[in-house]
ModelCIF file with pLDDT and N, C-alpha, C, O atoms, coordinates in Angstrom:
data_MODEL
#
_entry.id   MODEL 
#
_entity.id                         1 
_entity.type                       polymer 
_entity.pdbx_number_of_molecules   1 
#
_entity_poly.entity_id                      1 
_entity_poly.type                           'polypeptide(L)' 
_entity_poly.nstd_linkage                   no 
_entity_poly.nstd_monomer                   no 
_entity_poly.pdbx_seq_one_letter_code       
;(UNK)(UNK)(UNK)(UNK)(UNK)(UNK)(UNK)(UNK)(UNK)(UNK)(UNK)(UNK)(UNK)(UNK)(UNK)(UNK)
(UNK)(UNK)(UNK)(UNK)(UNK)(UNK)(UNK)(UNK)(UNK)(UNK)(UNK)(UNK)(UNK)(UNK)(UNK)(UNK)
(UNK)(UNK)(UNK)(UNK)(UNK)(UNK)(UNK)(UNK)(UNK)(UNK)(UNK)(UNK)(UNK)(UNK)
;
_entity_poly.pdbx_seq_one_letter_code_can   XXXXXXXXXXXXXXXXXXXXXXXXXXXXXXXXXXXXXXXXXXXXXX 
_entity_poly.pdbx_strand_id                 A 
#
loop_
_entity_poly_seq.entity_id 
_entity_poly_seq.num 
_entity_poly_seq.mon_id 
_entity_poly_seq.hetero 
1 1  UNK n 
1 2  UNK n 
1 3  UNK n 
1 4  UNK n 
1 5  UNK n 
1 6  UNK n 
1 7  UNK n 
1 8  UNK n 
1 9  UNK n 
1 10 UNK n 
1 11 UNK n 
1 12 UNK n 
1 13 UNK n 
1 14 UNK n 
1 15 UNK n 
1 16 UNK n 
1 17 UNK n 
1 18 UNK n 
1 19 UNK n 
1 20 UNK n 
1 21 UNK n 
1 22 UNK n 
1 23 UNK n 
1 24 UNK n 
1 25 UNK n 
1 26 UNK n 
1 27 UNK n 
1 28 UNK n 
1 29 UNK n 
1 30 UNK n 
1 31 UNK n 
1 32 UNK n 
1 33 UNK n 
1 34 UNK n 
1 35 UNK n 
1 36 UNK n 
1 37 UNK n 
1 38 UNK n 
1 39 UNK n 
1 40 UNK n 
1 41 UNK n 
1 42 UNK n 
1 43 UNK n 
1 44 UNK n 
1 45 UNK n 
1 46 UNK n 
#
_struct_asym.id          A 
_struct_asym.entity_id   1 
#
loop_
_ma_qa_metric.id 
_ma_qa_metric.mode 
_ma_qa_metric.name 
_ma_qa_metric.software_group_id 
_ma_qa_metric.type 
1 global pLDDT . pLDDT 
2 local  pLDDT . pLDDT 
#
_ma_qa_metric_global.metric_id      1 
_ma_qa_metric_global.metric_value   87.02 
_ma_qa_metric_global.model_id       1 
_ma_qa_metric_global.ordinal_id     1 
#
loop_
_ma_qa_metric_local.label_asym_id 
_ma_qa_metric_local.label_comp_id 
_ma_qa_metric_local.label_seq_id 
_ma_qa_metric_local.metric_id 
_ma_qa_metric_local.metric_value 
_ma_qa_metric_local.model_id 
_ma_qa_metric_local.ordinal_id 
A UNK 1  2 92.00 1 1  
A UNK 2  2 94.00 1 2  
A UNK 3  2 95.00 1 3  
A UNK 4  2 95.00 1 4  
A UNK 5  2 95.00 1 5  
A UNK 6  2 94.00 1 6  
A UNK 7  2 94.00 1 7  
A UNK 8  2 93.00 1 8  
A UNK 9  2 90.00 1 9  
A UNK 10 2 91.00 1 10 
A UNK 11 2 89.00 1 11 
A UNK 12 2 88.00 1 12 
A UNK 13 2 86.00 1 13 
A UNK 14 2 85.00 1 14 
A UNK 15 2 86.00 1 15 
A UNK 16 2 78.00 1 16 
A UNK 17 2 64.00 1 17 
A UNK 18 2 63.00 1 18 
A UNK 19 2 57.00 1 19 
A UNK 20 2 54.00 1 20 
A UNK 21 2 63.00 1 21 
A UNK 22 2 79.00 1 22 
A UNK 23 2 85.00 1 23 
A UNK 24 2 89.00 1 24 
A UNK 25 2 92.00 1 25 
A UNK 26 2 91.00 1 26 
A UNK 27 2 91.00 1 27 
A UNK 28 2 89.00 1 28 
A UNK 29 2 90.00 1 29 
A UNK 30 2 90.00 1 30 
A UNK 31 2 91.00 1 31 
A UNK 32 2 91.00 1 32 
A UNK 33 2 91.00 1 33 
A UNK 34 2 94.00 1 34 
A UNK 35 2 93.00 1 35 
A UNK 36 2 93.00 1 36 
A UNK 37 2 93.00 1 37 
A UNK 38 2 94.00 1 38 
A UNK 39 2 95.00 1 39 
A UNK 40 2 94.00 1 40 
A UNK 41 2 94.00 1 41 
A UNK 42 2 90.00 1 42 
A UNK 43 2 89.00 1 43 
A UNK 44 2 88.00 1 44 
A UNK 45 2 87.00 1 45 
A UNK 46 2 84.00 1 46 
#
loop_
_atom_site.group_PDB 
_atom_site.id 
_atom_site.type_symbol 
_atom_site.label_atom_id 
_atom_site.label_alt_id 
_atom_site.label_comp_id 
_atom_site.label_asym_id 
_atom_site.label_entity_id 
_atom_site.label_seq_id 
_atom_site.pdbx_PDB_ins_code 
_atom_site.Cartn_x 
_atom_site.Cartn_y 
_atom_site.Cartn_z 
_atom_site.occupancy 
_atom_site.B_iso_or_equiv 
_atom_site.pdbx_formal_charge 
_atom_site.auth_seq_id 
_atom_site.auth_comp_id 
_atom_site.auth_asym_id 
_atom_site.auth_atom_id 
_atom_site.pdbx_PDB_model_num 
ATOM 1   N N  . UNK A 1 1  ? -15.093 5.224   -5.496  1.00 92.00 ? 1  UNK A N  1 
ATOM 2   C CA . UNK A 1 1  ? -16.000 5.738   -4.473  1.00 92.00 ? 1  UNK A CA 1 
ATOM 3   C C  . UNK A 1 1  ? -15.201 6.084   -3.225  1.00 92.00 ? 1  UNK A C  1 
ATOM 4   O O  . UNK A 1 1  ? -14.050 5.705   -3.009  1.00 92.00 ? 1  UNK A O  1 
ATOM 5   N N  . UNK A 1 2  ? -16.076 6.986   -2.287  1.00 94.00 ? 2  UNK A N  1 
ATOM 6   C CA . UNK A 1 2  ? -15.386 7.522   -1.178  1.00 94.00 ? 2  UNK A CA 1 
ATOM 7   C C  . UNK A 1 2  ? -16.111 6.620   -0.185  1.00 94.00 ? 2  UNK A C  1 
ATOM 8   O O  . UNK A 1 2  ? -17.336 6.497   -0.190  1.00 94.00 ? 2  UNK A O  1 
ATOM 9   N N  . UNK A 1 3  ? -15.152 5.883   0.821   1.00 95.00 ? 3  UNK A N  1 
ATOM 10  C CA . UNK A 1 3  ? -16.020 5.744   1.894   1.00 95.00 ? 3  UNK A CA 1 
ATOM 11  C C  . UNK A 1 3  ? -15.260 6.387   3.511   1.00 95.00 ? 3  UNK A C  1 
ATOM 12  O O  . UNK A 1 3  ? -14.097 6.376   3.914   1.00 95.00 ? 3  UNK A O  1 
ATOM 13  N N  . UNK A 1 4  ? -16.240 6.781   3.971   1.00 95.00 ? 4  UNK A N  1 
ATOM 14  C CA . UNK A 1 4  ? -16.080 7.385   5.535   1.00 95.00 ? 4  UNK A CA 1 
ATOM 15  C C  . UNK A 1 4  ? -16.419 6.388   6.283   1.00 95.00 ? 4  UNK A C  1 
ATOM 16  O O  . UNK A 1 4  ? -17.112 5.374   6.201   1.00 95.00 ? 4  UNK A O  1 
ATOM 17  N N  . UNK A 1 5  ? -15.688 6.982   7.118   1.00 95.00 ? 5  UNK A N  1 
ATOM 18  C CA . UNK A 1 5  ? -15.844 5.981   8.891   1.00 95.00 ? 5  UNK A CA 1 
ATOM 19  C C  . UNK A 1 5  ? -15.997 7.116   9.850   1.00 95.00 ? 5  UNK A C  1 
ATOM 20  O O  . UNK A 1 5  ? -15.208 8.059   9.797   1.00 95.00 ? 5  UNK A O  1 
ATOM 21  N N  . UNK A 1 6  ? -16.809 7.086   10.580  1.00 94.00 ? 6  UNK A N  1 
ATOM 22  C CA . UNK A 1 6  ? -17.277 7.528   11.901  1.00 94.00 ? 6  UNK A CA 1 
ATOM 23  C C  . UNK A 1 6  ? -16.888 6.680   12.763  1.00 94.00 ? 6  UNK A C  1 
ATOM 24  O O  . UNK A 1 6  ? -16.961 5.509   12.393  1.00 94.00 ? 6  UNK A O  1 
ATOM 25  N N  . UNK A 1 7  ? -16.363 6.937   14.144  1.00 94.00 ? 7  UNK A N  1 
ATOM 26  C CA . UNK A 1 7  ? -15.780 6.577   15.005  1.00 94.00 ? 7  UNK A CA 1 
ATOM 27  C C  . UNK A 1 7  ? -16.408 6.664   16.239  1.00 94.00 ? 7  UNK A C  1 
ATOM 28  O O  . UNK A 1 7  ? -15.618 7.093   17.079  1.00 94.00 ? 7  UNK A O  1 
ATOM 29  N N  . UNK A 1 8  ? -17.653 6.401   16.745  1.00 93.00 ? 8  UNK A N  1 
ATOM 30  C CA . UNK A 1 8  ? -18.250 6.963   18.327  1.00 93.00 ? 8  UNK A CA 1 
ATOM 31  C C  . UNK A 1 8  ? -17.399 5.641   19.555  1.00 93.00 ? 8  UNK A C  1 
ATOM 32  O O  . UNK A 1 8  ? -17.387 4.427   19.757  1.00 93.00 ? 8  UNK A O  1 
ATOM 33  N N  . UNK A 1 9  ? -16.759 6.989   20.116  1.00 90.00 ? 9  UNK A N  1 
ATOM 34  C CA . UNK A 1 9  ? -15.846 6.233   21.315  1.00 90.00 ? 9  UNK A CA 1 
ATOM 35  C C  . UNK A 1 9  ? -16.609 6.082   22.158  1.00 90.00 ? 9  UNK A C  1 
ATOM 36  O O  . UNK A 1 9  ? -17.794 6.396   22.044  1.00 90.00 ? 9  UNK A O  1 
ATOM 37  N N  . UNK A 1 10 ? -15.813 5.281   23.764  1.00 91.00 ? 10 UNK A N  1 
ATOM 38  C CA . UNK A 1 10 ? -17.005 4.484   24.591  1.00 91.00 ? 10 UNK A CA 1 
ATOM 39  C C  . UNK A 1 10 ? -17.762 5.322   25.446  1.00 91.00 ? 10 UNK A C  1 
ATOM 40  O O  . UNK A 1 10 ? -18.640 4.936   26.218  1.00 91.00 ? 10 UNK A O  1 
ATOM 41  N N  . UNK A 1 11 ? -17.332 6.641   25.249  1.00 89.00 ? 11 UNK A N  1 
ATOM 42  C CA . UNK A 1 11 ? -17.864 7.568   25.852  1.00 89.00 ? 11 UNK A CA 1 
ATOM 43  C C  . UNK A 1 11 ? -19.140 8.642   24.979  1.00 89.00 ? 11 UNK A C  1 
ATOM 44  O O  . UNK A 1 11 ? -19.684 9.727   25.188  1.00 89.00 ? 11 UNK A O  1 
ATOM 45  N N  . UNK A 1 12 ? -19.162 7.933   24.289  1.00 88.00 ? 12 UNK A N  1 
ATOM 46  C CA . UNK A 1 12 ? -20.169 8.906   23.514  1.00 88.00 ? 12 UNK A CA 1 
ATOM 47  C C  . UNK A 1 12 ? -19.923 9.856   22.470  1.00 88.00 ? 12 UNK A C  1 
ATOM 48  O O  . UNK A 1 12 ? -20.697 10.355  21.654  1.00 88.00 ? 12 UNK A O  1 
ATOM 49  N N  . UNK A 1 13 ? -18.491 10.033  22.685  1.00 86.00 ? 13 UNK A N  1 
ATOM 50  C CA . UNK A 1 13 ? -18.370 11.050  21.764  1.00 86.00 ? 13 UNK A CA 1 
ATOM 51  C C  . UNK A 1 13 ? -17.602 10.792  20.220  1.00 86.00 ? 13 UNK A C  1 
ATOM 52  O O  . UNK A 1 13 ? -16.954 9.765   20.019  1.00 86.00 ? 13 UNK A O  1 
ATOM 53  N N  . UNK A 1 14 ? -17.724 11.593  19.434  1.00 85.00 ? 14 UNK A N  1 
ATOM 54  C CA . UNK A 1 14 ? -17.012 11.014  17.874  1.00 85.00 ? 14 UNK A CA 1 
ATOM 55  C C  . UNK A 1 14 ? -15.644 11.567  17.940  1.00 85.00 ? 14 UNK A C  1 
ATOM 56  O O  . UNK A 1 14 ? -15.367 12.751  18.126  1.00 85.00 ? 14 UNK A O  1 
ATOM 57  N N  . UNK A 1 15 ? -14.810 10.583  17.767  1.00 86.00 ? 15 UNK A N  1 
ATOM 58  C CA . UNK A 1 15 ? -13.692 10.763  17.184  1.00 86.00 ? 15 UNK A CA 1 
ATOM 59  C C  . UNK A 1 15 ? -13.037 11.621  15.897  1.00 86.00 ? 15 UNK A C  1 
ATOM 60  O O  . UNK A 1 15 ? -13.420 11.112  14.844  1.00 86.00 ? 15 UNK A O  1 
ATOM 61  N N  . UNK A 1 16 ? -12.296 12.595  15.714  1.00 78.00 ? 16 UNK A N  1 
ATOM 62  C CA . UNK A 1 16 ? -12.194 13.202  14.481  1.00 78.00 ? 16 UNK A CA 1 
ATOM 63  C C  . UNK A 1 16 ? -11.006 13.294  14.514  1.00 78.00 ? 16 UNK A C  1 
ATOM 64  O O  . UNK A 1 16 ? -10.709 13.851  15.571  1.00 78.00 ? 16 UNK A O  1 
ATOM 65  N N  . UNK A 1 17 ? -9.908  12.995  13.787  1.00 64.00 ? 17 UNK A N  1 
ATOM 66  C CA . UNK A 1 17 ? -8.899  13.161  13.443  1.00 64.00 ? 17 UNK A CA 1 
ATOM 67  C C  . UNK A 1 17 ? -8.400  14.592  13.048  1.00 64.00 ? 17 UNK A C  1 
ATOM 68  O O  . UNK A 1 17 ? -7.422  15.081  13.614  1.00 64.00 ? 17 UNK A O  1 
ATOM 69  N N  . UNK A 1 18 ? -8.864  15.040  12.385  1.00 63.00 ? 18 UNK A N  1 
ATOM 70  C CA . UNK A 1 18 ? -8.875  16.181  11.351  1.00 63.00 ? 18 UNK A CA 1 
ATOM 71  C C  . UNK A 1 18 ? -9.602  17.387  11.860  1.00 63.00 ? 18 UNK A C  1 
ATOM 72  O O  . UNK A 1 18 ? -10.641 17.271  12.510  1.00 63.00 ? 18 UNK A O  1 
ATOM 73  N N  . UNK A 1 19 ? -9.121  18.427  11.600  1.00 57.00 ? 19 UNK A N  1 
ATOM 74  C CA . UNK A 1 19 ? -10.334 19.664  12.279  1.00 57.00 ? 19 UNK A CA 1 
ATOM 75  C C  . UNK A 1 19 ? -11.766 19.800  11.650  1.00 57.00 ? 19 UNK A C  1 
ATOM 76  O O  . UNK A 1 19 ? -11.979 19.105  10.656  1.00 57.00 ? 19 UNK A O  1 
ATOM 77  N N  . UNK A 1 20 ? -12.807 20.638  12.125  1.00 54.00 ? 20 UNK A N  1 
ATOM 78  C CA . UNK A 1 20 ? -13.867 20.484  11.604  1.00 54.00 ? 20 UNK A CA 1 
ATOM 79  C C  . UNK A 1 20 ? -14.260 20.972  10.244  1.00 54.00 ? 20 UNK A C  1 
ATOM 80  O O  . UNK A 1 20 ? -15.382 20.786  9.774   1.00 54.00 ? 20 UNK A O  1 
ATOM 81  N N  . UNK A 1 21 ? -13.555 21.432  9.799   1.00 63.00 ? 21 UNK A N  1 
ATOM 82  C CA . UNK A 1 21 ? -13.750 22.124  7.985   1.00 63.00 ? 21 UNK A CA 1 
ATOM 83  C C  . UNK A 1 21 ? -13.282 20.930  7.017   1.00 63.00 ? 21 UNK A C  1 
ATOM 84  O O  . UNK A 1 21 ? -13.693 20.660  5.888   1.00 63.00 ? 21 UNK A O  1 
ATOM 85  N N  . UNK A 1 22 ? -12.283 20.285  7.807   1.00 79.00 ? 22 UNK A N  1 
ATOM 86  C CA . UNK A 1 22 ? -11.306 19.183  6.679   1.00 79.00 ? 22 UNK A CA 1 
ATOM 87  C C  . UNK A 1 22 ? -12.148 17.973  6.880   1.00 79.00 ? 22 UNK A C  1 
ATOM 88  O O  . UNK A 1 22 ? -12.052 17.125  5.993   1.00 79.00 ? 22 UNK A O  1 
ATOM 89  N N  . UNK A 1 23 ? -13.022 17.705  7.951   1.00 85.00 ? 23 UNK A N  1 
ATOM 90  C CA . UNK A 1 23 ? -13.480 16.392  8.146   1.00 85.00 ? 23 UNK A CA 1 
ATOM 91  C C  . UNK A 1 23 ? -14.739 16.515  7.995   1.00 85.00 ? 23 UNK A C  1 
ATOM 92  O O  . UNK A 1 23 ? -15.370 15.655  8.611   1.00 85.00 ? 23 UNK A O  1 
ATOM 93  N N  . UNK A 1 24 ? -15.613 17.549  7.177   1.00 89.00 ? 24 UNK A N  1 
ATOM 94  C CA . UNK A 1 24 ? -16.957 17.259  7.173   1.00 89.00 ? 24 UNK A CA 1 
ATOM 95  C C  . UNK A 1 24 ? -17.755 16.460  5.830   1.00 89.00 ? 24 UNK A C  1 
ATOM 96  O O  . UNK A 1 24 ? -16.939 16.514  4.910   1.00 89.00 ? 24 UNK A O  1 
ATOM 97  N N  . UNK A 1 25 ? -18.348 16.122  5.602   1.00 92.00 ? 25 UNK A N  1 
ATOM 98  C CA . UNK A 1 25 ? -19.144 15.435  4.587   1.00 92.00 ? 25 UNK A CA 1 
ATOM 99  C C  . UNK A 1 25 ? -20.822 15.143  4.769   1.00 92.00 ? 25 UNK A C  1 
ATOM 100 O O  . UNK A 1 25 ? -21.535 15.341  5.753   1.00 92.00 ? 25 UNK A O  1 
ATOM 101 N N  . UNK A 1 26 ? -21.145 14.619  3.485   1.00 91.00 ? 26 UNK A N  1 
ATOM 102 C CA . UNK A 1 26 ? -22.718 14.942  3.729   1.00 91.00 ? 26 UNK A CA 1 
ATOM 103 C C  . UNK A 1 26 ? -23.320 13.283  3.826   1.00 91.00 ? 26 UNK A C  1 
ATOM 104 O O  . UNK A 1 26 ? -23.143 12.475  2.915   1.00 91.00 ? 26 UNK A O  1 
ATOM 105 N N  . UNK A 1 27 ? -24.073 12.959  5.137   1.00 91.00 ? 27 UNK A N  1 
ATOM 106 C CA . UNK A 1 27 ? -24.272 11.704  4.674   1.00 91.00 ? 27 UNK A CA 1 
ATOM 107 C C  . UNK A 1 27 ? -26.018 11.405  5.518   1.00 91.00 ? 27 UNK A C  1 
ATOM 108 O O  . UNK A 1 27 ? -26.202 12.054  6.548   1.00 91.00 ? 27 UNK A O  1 
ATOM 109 N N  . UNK A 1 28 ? -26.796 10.771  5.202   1.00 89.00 ? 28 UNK A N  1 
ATOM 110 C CA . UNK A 1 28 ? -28.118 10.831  5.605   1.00 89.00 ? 28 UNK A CA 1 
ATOM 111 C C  . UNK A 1 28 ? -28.702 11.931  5.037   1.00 89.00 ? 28 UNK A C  1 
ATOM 112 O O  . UNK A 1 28 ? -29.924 11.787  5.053   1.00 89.00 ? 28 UNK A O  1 
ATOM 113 N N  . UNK A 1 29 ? -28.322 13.098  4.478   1.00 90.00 ? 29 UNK A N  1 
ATOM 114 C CA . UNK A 1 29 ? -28.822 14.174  4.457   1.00 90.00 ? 29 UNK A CA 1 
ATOM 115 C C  . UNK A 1 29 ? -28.443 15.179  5.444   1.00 90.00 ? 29 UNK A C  1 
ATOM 116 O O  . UNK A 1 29 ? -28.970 16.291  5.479   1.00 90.00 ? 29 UNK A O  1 
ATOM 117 N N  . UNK A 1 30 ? -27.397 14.734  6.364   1.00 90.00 ? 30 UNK A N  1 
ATOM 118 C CA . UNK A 1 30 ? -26.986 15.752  7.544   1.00 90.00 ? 30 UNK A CA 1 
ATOM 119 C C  . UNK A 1 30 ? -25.463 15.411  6.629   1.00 90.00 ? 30 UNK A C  1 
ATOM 120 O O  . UNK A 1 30 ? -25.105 14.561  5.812   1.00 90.00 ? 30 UNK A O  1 
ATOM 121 N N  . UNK A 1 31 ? -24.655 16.984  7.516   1.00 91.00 ? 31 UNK A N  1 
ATOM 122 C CA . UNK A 1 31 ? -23.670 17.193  7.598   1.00 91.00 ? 31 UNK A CA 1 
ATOM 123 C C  . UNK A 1 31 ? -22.918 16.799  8.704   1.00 91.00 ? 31 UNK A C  1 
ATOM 124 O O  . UNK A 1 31 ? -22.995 17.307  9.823   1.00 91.00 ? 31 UNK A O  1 
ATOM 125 N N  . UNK A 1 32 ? -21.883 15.497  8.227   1.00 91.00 ? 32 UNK A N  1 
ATOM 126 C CA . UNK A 1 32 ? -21.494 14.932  9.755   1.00 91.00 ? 32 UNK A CA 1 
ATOM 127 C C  . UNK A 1 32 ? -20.054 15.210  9.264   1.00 91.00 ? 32 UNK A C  1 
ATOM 128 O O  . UNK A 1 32 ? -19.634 15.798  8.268   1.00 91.00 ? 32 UNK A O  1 
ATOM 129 N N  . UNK A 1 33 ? -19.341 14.492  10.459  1.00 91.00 ? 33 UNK A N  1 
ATOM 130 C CA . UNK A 1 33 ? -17.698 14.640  9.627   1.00 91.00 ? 33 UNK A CA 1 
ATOM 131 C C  . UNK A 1 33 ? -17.208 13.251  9.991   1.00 91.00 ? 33 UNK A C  1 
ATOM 132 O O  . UNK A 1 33 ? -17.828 12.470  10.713  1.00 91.00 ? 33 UNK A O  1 
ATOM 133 N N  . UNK A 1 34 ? -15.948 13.005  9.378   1.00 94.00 ? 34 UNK A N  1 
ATOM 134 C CA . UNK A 1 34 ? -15.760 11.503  9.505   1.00 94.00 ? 34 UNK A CA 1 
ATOM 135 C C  . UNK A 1 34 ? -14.337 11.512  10.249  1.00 94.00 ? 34 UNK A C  1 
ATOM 136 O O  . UNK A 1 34 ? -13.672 12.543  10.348  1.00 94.00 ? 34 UNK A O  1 
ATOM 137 N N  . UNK A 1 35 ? -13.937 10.294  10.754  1.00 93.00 ? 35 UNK A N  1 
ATOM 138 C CA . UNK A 1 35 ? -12.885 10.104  11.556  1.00 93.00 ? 35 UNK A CA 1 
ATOM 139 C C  . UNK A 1 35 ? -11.622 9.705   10.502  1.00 93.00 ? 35 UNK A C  1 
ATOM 140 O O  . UNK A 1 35 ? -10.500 10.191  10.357  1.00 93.00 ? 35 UNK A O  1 
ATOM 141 N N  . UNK A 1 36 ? -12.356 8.546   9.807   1.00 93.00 ? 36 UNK A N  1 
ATOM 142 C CA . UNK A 1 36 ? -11.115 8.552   8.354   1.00 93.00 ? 36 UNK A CA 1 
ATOM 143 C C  . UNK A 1 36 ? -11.926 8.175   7.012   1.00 93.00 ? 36 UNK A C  1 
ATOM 144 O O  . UNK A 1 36 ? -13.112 7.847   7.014   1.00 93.00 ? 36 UNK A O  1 
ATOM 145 N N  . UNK A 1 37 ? -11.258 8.252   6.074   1.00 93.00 ? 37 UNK A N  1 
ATOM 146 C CA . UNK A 1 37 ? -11.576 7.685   5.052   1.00 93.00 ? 37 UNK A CA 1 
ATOM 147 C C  . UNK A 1 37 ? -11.300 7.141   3.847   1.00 93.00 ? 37 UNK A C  1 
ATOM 148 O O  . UNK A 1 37 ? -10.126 7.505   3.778   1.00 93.00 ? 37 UNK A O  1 
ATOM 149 N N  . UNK A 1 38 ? -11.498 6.517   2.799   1.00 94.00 ? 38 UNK A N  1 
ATOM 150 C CA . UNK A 1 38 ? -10.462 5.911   1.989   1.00 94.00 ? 38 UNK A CA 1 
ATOM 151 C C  . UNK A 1 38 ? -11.098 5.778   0.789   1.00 94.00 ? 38 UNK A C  1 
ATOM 152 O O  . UNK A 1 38 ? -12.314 5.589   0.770   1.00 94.00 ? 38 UNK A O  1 
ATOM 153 N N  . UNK A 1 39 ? -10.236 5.872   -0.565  1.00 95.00 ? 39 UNK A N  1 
ATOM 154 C CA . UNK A 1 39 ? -10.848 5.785   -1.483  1.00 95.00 ? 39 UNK A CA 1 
ATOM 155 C C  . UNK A 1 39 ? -11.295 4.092   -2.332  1.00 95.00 ? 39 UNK A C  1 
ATOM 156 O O  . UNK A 1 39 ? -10.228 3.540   -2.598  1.00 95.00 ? 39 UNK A O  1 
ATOM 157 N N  . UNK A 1 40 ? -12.103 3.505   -2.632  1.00 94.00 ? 40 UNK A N  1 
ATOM 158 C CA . UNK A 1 40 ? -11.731 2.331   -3.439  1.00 94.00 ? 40 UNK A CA 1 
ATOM 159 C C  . UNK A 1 40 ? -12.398 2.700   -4.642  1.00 94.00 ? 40 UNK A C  1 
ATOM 160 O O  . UNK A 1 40 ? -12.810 3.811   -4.972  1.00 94.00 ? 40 UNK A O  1 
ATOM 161 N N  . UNK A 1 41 ? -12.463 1.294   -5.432  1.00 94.00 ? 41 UNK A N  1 
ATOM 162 C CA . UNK A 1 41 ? -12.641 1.267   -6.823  1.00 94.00 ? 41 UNK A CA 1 
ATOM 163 C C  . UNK A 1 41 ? -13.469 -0.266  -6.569  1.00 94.00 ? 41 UNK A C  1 
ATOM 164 O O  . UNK A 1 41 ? -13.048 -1.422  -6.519  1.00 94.00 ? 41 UNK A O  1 
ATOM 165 N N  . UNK A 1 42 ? -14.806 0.321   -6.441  1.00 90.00 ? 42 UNK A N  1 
ATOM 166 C CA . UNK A 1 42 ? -16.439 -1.030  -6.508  1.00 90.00 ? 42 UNK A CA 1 
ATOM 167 C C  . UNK A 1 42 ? -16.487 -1.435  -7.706  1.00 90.00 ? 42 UNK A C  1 
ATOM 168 O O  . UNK A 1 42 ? -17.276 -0.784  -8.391  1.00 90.00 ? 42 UNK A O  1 
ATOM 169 N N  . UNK A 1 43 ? -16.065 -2.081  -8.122  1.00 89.00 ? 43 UNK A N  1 
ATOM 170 C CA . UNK A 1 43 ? -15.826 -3.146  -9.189  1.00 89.00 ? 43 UNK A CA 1 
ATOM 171 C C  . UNK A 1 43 ? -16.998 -4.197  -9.276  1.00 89.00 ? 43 UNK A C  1 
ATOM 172 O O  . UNK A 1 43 ? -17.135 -4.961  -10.231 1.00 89.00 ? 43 UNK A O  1 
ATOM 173 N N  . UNK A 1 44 ? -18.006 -4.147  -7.940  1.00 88.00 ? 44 UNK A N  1 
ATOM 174 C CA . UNK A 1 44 ? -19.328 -5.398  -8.418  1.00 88.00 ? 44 UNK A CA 1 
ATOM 175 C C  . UNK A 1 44 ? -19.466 -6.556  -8.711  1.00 88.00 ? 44 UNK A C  1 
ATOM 176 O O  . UNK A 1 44 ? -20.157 -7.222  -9.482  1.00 88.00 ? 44 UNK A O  1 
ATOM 177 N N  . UNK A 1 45 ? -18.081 -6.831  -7.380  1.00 87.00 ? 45 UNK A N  1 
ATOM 178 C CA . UNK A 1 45 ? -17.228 -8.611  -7.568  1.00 87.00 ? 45 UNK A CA 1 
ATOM 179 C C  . UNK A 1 45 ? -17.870 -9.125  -6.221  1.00 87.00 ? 45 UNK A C  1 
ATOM 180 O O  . UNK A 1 45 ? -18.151 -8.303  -5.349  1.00 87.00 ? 45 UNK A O  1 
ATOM 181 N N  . UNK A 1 46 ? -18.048 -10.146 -6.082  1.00 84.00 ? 46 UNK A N  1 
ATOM 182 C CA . UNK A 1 46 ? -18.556 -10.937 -4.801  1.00 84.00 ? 46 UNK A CA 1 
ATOM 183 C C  . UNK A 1 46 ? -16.997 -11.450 -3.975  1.00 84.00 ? 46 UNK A C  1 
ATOM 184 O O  . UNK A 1 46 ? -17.037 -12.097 -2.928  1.00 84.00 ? 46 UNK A O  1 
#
């Protein structure tokens, strides 16, 4: 699985690493973009 991180700094605004084409993704049903992200492997271990 993919997971994203969003980043809102203390000023309000989101952090993006990446420009806006490379950092977008779909999440809620909106198109947001993420600051980073990483792949794992949910295995369904406590």
């Amino acid at each position: 699985k993919v997971v994203y991180l969003r980043v809102i700094n203390p000023t309000g605004g989101q952090e993006v690493v990446t420009d806006e084409n490379d950092s977008k993704f779909r999440g809620d049903g909106q198109d947001l973009q993420f600051t980073a992200k990483t792949n794992i492997n949910f295995t369904n271990q406590k």
